[in-house]
PDB file of N, CA and C in Angstrom:
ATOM      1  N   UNK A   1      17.352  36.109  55.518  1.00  0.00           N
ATOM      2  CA  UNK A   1      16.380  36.732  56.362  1.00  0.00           C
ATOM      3  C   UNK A   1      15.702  35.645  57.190  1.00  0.00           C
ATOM      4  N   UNK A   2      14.983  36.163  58.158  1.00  0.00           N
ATOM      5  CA  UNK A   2      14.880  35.061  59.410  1.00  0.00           C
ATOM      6  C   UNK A   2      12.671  35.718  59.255  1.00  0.00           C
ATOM      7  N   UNK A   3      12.278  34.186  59.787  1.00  0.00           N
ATOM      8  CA  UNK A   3      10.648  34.980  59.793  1.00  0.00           C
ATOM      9  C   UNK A   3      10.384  33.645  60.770  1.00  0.00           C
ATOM     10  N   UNK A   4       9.589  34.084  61.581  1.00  0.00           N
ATOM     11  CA  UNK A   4       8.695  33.523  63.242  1.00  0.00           C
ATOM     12  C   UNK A   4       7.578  33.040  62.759  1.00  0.00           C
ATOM     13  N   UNK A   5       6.660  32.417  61.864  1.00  0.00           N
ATOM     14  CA  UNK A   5       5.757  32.623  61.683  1.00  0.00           C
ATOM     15  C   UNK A   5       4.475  31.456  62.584  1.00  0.00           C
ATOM     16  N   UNK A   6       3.271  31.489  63.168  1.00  0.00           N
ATOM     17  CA  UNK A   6       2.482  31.218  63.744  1.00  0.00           C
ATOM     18  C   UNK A   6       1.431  30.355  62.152  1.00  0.00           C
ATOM     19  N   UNK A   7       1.702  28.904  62.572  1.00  0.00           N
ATOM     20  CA  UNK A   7       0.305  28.224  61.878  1.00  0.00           C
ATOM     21  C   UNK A   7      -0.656  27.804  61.912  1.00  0.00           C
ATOM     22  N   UNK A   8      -1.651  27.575  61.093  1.00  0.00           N
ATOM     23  CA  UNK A   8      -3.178  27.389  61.309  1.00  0.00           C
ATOM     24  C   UNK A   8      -2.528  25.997  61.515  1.00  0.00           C
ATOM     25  N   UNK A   9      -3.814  25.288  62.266  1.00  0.00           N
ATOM     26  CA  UNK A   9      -4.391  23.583  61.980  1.00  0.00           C
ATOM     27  C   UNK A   9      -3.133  22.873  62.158  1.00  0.00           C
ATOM     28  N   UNK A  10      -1.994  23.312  62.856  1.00  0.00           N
ATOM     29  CA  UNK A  10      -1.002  22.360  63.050  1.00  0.00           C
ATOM     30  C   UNK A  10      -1.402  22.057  64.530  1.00  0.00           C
ATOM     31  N   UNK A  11      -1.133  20.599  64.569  1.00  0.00           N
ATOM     32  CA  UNK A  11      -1.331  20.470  65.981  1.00  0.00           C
ATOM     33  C   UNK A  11      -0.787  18.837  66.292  1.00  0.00           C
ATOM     34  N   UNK A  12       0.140  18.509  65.811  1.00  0.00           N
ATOM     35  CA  UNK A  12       0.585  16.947  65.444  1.00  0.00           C
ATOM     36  C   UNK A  12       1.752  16.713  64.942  1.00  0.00           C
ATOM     37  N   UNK A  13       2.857  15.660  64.932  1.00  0.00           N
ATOM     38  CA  UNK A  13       3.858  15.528  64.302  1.00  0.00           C
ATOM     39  C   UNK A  13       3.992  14.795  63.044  1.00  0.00           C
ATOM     40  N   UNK A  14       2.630  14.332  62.506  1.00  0.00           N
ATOM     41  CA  UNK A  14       2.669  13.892  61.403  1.00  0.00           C
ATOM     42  C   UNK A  14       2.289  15.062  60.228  1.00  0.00           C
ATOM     43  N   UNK A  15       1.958  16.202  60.985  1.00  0.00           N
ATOM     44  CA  UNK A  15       1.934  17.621  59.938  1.00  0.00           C
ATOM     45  C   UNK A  15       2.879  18.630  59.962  1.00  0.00           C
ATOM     46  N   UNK A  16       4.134  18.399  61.161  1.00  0.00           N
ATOM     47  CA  UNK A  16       5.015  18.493  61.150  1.00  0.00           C
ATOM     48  C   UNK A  16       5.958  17.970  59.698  1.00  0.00           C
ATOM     49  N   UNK A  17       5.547  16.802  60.003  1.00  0.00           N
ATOM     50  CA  UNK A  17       6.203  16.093  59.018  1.00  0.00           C
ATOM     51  C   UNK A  17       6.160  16.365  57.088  1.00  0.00           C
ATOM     52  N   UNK A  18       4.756  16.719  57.699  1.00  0.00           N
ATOM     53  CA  UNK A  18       4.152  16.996  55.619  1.00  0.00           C
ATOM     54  C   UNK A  18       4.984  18.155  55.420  1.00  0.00           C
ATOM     55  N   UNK A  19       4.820  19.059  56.991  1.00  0.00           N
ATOM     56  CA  UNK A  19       5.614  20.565  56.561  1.00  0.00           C
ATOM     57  C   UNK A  19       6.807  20.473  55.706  1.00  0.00           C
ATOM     58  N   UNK A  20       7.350  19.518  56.706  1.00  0.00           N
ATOM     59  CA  UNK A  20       9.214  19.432  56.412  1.00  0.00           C
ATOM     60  C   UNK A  20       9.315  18.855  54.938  1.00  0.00           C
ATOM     61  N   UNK A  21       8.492  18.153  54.745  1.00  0.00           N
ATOM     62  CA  UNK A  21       8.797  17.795  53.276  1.00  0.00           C
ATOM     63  C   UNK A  21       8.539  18.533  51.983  1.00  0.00           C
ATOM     64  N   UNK A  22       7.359  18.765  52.900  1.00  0.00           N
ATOM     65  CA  UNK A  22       7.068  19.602  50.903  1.00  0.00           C
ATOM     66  C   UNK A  22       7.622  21.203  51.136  1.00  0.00           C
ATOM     67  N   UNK A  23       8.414  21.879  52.177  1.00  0.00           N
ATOM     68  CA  UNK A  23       9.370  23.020  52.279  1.00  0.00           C
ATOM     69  C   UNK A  23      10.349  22.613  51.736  1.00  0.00           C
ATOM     70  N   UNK A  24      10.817  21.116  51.704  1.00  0.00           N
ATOM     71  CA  UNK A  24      12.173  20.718  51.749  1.00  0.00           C
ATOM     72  C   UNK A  24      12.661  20.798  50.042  1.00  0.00           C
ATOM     73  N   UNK A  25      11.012  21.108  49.352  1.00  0.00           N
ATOM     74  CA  UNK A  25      11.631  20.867  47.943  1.00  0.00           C
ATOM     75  C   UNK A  25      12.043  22.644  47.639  1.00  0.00           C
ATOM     76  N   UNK A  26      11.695  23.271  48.135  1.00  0.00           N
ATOM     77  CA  UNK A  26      11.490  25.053  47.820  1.00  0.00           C
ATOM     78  C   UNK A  26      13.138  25.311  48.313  1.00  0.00           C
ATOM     79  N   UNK A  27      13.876  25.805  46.776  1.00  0.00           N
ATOM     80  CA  UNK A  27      15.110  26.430  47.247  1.00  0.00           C
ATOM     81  C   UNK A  27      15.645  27.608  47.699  1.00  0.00           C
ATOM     82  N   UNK A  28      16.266  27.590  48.646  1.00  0.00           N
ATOM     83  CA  UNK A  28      16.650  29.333  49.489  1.00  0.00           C
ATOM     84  C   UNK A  28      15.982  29.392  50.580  1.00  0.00           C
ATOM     85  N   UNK A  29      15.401  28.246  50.989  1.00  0.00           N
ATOM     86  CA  UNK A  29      14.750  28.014  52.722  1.00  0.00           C
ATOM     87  C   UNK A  29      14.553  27.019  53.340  1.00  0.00           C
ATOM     88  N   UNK A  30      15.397  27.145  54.415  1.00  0.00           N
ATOM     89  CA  UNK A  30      16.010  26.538  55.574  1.00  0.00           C
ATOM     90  C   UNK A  30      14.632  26.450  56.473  1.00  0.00           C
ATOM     91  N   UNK A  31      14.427  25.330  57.197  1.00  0.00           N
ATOM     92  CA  UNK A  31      13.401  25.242  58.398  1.00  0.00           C
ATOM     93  C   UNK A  31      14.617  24.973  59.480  1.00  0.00           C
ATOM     94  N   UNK A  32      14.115  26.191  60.622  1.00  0.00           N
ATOM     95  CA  UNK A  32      15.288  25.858  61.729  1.00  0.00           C
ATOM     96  C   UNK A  32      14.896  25.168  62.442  1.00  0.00           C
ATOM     97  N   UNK A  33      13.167  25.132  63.113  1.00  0.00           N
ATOM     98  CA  UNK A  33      12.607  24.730  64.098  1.00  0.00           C
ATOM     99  C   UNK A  33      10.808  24.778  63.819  1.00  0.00           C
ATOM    100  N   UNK A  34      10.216  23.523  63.793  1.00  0.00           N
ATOM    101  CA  UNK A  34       9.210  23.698  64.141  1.00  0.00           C
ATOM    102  C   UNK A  34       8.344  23.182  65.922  1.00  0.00           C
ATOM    103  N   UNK A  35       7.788  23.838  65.935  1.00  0.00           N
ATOM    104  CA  UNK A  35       7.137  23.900  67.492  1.00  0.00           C
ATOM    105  C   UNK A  35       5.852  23.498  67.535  1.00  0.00           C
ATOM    106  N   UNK A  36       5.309  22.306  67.572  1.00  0.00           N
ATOM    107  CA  UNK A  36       3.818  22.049  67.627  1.00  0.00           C
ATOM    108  C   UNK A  36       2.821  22.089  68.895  1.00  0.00           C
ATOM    109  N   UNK A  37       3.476  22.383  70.147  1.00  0.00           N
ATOM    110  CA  UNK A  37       3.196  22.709  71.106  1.00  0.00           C
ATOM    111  C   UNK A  37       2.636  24.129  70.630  1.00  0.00           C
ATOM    112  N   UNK A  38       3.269  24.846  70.531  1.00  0.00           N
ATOM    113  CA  UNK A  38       2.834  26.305  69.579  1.00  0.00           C
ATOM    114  C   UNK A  38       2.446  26.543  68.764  1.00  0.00           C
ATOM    115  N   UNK A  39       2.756  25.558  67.372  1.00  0.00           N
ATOM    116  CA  UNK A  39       1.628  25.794  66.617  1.00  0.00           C
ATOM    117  C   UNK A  39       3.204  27.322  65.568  1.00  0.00           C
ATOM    118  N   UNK A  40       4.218  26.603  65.774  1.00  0.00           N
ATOM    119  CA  UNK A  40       4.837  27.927  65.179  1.00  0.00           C
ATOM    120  C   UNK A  40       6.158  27.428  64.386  1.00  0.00           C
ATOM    121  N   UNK A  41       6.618  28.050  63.291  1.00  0.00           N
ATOM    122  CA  UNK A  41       7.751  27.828  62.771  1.00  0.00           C
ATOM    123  C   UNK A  41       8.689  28.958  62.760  1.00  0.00           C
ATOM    124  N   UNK A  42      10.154  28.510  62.724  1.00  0.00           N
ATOM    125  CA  UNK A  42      11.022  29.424  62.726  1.00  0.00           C
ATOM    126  C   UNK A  42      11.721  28.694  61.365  1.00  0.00           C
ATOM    127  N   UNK A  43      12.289  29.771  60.565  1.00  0.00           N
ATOM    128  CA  UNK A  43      12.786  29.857  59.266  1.00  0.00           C
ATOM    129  C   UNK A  43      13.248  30.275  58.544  1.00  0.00           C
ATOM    130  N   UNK A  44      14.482  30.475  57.840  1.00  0.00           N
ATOM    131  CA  UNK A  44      15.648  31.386  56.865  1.00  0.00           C
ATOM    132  C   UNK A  44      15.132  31.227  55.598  1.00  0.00           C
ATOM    133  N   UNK A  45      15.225  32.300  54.574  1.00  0.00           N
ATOM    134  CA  UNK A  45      15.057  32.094  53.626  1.00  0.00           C
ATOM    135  C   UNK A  45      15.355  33.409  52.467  1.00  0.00           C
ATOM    136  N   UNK A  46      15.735  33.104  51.687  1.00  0.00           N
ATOM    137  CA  UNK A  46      17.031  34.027  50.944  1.00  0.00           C
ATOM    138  C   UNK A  46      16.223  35.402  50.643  1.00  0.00           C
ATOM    139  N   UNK A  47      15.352  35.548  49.909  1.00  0.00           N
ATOM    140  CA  UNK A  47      14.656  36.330  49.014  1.00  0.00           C
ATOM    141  C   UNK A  47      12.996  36.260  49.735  1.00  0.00           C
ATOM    142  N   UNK A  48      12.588  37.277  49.160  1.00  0.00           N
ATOM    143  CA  UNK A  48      10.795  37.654  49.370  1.00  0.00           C
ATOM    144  C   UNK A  48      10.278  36.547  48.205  1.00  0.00           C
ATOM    145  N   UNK A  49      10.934  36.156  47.205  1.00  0.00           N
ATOM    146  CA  UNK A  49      10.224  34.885  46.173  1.00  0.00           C
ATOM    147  C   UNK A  49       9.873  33.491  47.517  1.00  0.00           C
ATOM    148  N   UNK A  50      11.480  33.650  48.055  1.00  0.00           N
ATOM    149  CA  UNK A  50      11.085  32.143  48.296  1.00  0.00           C
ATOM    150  C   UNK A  50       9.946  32.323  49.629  1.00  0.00           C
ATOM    151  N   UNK A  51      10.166  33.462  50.570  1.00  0.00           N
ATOM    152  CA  UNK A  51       8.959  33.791  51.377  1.00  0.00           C
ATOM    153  C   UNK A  51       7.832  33.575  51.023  1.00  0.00           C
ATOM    154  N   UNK A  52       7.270  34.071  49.870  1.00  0.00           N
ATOM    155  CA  UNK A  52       6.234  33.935  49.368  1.00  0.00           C
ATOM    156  C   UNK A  52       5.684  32.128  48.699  1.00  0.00           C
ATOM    157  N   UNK A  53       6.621  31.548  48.543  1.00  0.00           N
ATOM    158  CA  UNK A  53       6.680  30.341  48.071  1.00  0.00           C
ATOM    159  C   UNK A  53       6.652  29.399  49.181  1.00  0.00           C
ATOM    160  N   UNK A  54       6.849  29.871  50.308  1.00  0.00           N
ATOM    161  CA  UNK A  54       6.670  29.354  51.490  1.00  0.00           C
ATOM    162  C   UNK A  54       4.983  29.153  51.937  1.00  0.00           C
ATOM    163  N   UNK A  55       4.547  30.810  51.920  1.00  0.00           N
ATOM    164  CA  UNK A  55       3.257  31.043  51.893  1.00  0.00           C
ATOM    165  C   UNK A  55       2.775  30.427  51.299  1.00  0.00           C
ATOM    166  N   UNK A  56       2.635  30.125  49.960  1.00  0.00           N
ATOM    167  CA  UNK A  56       1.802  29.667  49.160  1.00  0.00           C
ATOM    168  C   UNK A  56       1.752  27.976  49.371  1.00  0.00           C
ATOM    169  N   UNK A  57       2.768  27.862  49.822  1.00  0.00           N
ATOM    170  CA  UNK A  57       2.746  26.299  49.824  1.00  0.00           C
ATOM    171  C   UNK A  57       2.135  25.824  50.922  1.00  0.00           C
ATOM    172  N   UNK A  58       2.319  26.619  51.938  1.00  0.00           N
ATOM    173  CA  UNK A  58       1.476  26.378  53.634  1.00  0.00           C
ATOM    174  C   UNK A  58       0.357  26.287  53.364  1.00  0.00           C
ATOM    175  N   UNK A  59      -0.342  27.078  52.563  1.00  0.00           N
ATOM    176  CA  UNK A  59      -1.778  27.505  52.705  1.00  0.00           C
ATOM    177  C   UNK A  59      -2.185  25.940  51.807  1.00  0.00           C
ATOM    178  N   UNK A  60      -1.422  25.714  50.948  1.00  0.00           N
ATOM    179  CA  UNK A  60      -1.850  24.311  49.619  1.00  0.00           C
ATOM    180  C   UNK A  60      -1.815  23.225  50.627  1.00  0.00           C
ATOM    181  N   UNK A  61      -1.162  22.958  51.268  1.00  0.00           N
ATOM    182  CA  UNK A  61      -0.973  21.524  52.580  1.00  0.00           C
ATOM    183  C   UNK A  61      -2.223  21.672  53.468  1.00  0.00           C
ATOM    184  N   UNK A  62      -2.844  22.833  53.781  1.00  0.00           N
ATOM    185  CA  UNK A  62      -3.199  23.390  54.931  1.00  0.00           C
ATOM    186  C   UNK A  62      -3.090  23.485  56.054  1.00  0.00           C
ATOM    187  N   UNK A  63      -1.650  24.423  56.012  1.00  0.00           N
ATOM    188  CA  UNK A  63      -1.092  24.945  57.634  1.00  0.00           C
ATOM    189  C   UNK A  63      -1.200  26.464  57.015  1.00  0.00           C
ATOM    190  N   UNK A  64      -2.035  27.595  56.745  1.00  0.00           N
ATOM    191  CA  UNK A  64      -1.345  29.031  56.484  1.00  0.00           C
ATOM    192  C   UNK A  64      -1.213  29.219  57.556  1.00  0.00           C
ATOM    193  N   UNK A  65      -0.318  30.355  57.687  1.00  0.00           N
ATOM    194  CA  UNK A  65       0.482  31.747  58.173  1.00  0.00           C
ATOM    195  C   UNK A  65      -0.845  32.272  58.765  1.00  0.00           C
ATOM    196  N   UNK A  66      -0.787  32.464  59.995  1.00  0.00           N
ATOM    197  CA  UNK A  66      -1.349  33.169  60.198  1.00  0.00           C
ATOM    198  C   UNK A  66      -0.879  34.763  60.903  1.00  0.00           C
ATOM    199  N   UNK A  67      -0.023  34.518  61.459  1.00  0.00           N
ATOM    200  CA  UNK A  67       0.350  35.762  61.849  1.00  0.00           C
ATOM    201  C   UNK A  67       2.661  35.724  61.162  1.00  0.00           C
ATOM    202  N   UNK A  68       2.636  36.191  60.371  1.00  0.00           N
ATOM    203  CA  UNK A  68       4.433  36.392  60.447  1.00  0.00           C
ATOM    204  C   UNK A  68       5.048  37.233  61.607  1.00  0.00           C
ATOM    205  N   UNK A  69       6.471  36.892  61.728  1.00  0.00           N
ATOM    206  CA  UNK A  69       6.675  37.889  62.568  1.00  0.00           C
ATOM    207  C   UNK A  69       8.061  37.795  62.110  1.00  0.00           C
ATOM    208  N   UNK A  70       8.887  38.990  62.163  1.00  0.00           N
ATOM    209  CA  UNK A  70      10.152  39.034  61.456  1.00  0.00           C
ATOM    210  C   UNK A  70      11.001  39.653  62.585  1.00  0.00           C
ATOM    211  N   UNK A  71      12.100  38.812  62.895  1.00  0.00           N
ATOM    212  CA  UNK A  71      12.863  39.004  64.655  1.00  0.00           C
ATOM    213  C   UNK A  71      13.883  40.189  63.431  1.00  0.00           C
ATOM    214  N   UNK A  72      13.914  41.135  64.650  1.00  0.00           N
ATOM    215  CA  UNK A  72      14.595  41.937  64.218  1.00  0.00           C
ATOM    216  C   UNK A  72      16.158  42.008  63.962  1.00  0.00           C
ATOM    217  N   UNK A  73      17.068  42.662  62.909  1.00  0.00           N
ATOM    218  CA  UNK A  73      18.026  42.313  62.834  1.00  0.00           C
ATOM    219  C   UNK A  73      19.107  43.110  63.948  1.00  0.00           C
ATOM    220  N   UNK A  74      20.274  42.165  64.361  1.00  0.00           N
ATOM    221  CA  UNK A  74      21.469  42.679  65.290  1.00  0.00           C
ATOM    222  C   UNK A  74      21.919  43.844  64.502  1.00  0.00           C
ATOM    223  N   UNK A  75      22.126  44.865  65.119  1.00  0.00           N
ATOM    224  CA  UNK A  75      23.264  45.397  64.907  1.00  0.00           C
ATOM    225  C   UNK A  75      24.713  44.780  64.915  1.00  0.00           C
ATOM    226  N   UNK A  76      25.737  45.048  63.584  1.00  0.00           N
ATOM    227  CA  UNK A  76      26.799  44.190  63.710  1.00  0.00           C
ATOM    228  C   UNK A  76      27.910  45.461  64.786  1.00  0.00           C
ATOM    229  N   UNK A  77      29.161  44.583  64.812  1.00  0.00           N
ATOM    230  CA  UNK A  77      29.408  45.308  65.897  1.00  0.00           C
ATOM    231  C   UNK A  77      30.679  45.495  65.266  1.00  0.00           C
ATOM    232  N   UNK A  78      30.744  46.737  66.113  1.00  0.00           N
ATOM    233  CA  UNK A  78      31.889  47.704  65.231  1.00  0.00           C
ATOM    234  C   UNK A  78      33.210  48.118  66.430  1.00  0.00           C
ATOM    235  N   UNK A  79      34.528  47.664  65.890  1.00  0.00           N
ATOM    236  CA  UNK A  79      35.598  47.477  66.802  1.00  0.00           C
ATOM    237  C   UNK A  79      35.896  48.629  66.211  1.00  0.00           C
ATOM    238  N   UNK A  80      36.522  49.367  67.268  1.00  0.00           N
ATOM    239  CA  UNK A  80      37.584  50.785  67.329  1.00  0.00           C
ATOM    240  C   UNK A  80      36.841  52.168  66.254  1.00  0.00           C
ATOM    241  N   UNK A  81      37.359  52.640  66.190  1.00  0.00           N
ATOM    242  CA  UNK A  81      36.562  53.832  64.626  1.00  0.00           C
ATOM    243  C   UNK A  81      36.952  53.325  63.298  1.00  0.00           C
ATOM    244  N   UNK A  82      36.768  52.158  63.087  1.00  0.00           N
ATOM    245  CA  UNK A  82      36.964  51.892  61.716  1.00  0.00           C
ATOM    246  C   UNK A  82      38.350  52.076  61.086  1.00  0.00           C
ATOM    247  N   UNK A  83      39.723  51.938  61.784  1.00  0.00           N
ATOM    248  CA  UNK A  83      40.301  52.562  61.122  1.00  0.00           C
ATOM    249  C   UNK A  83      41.164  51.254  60.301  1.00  0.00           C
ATOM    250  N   UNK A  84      41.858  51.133  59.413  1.00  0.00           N
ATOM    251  CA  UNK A  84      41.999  50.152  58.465  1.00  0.00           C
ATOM    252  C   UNK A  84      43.455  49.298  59.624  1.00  0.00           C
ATOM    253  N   UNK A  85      43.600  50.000  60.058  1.00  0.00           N
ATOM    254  CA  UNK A  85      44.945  49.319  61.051  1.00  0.00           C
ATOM    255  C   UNK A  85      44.146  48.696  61.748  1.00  0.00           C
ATOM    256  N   UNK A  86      43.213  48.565  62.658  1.00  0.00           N
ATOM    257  CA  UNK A  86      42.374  47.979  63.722  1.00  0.00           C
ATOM    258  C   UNK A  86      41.589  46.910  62.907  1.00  0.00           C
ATOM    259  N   UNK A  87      40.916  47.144  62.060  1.00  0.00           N
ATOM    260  CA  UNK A  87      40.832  45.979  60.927  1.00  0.00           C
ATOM    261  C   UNK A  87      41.615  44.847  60.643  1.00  0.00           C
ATOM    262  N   UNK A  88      42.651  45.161  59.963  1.00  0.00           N
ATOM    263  CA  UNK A  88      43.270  44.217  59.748  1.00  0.00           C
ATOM    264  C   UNK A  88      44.334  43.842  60.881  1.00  0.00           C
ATOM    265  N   UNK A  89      43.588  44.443  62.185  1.00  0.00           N
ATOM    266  CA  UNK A  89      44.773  43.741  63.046  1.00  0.00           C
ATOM    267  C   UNK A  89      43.540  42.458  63.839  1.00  0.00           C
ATOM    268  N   UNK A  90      41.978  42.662  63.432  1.00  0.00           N
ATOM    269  CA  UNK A  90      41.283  41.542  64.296  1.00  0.00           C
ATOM    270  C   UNK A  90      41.444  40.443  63.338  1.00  0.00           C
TER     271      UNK A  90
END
Protein backbone atom coordinates (compact mmCIF):
# COMPACT_ATOMS: atom_id res chain seq x y z
CA UNK A 1 0.00 0.00 0.00
CA UNK A 2 1.21 3.46 -0.95
CA UNK A 3 0.43 6.68 1.71
CA UNK A 4 1.32 10.69 0.76
CA UNK A 5 1.67 11.80 4.01
CA UNK A 6 2.31 15.75 4.96
CA UNK A 7 4.88 16.47 8.13
CA UNK A 8 5.02 18.63 11.04
CA UNK A 9 8.47 20.59 11.83
CA UNK A 10 10.31 19.20 8.86
CA UNK A 11 11.97 21.80 7.21
CA UNK A 12 15.83 20.70 6.67
CA UNK A 13 17.92 17.87 5.38
CA UNK A 14 19.40 16.95 8.46
CA UNK A 15 15.66 15.80 9.59
CA UNK A 16 15.38 14.36 6.50
CA UNK A 17 18.05 12.45 7.47
CA UNK A 18 16.89 11.34 11.21
CA UNK A 19 13.65 10.38 9.12
CA UNK A 20 15.49 7.97 6.87
CA UNK A 21 17.14 6.34 9.58
CA UNK A 22 15.11 5.57 12.26
CA UNK A 23 12.18 4.36 9.31
CA UNK A 24 15.01 2.43 8.01
CA UNK A 25 14.91 0.12 11.08
CA UNK A 26 10.79 -0.58 10.79
CA UNK A 27 10.19 -3.73 8.54
CA UNK A 28 7.57 -3.73 5.55
CA UNK A 29 8.35 0.08 4.71
CA UNK A 30 9.94 1.45 1.97
CA UNK A 31 10.57 5.46 1.90
CA UNK A 32 10.21 6.37 -1.85
CA UNK A 33 10.68 10.08 -1.56
CA UNK A 34 11.01 12.65 0.87
CA UNK A 35 10.26 16.39 -0.11
CA UNK A 36 11.40 19.11 2.30
CA UNK A 37 10.49 21.86 0.17
CA UNK A 38 6.96 20.43 1.11
CA UNK A 39 7.33 19.28 4.11
CA UNK A 40 5.95 15.68 2.68
CA UNK A 41 6.72 11.99 2.39
CA UNK A 42 5.82 9.42 -0.01
CA UNK A 43 5.89 5.70 1.19
CA UNK A 44 5.07 1.77 0.75
CA UNK A 45 4.38 -0.20 3.39
CA UNK A 46 3.00 -3.78 3.72
CA UNK A 47 0.34 -3.87 6.48
CA UNK A 48 -1.74 -1.17 8.75
CA UNK A 49 0.98 -2.54 11.74
CA UNK A 50 3.75 -1.18 9.93
CA UNK A 51 1.59 2.17 9.02
CA UNK A 52 0.98 2.63 12.32
CA UNK A 53 4.64 2.03 13.34
CA UNK A 54 5.47 4.59 11.02
CA UNK A 55 3.11 6.96 12.90
CA UNK A 56 4.27 6.29 16.01
CA UNK A 57 7.73 6.67 15.27
CA UNK A 58 7.25 10.21 13.42
CA UNK A 59 5.53 11.62 16.20
CA UNK A 60 8.77 10.06 18.81
CA UNK A 61 11.55 12.00 16.41
CA UNK A 62 9.18 14.87 16.06
CA UNK A 63 7.98 15.03 12.50
CA UNK A 64 3.97 13.70 13.03
CA UNK A 65 1.61 13.15 10.26
CA UNK A 66 -0.23 15.60 9.92
CA UNK A 67 -2.49 15.13 7.28
CA UNK A 68 -2.23 11.21 5.38
CA UNK A 69 -3.33 10.88 2.15
CA UNK A 70 -3.71 7.49 0.41
CA UNK A 71 -3.26 7.85 -3.74
CA UNK A 72 -5.77 5.84 -4.96
CA UNK A 73 -5.39 2.43 -6.39
CA UNK A 74 -5.16 1.69 -10.56
CA UNK A 75 -7.44 -0.28 -11.84
CA UNK A 76 -5.50 -3.37 -13.29
CA UNK A 77 -6.16 -3.84 -16.78
CA UNK A 78 -7.98 -6.44 -18.29
CA UNK A 79 -7.07 -7.87 -21.95
CA UNK A 80 -9.93 -9.45 -24.07
CA UNK A 81 -13.01 -11.15 -21.78
CA UNK A 82 -10.92 -13.13 -19.76
CA UNK A 83 -10.88 -15.98 -21.72
CA UNK A 84 -8.07 -18.61 -20.73
CA UNK A 85 -6.77 -18.70 -24.51
CA UNK A 86 -6.08 -14.82 -24.49
CA UNK A 87 -4.32 -15.36 -21.21
CA UNK A 88 -2.06 -17.58 -21.85
CA UNK A 89 -1.42 -16.23 -25.19
CA UNK A 90 -0.02 -12.56 -23.42
Amino acid sequence: MKALVTLKNLKCNKGKGKIIRNLSRILDVRIVDINVDNGTMFFVYANVTAFQKVKRELFRIGYPMQTPNYPKAMAPKIYGGGRSSEISAV
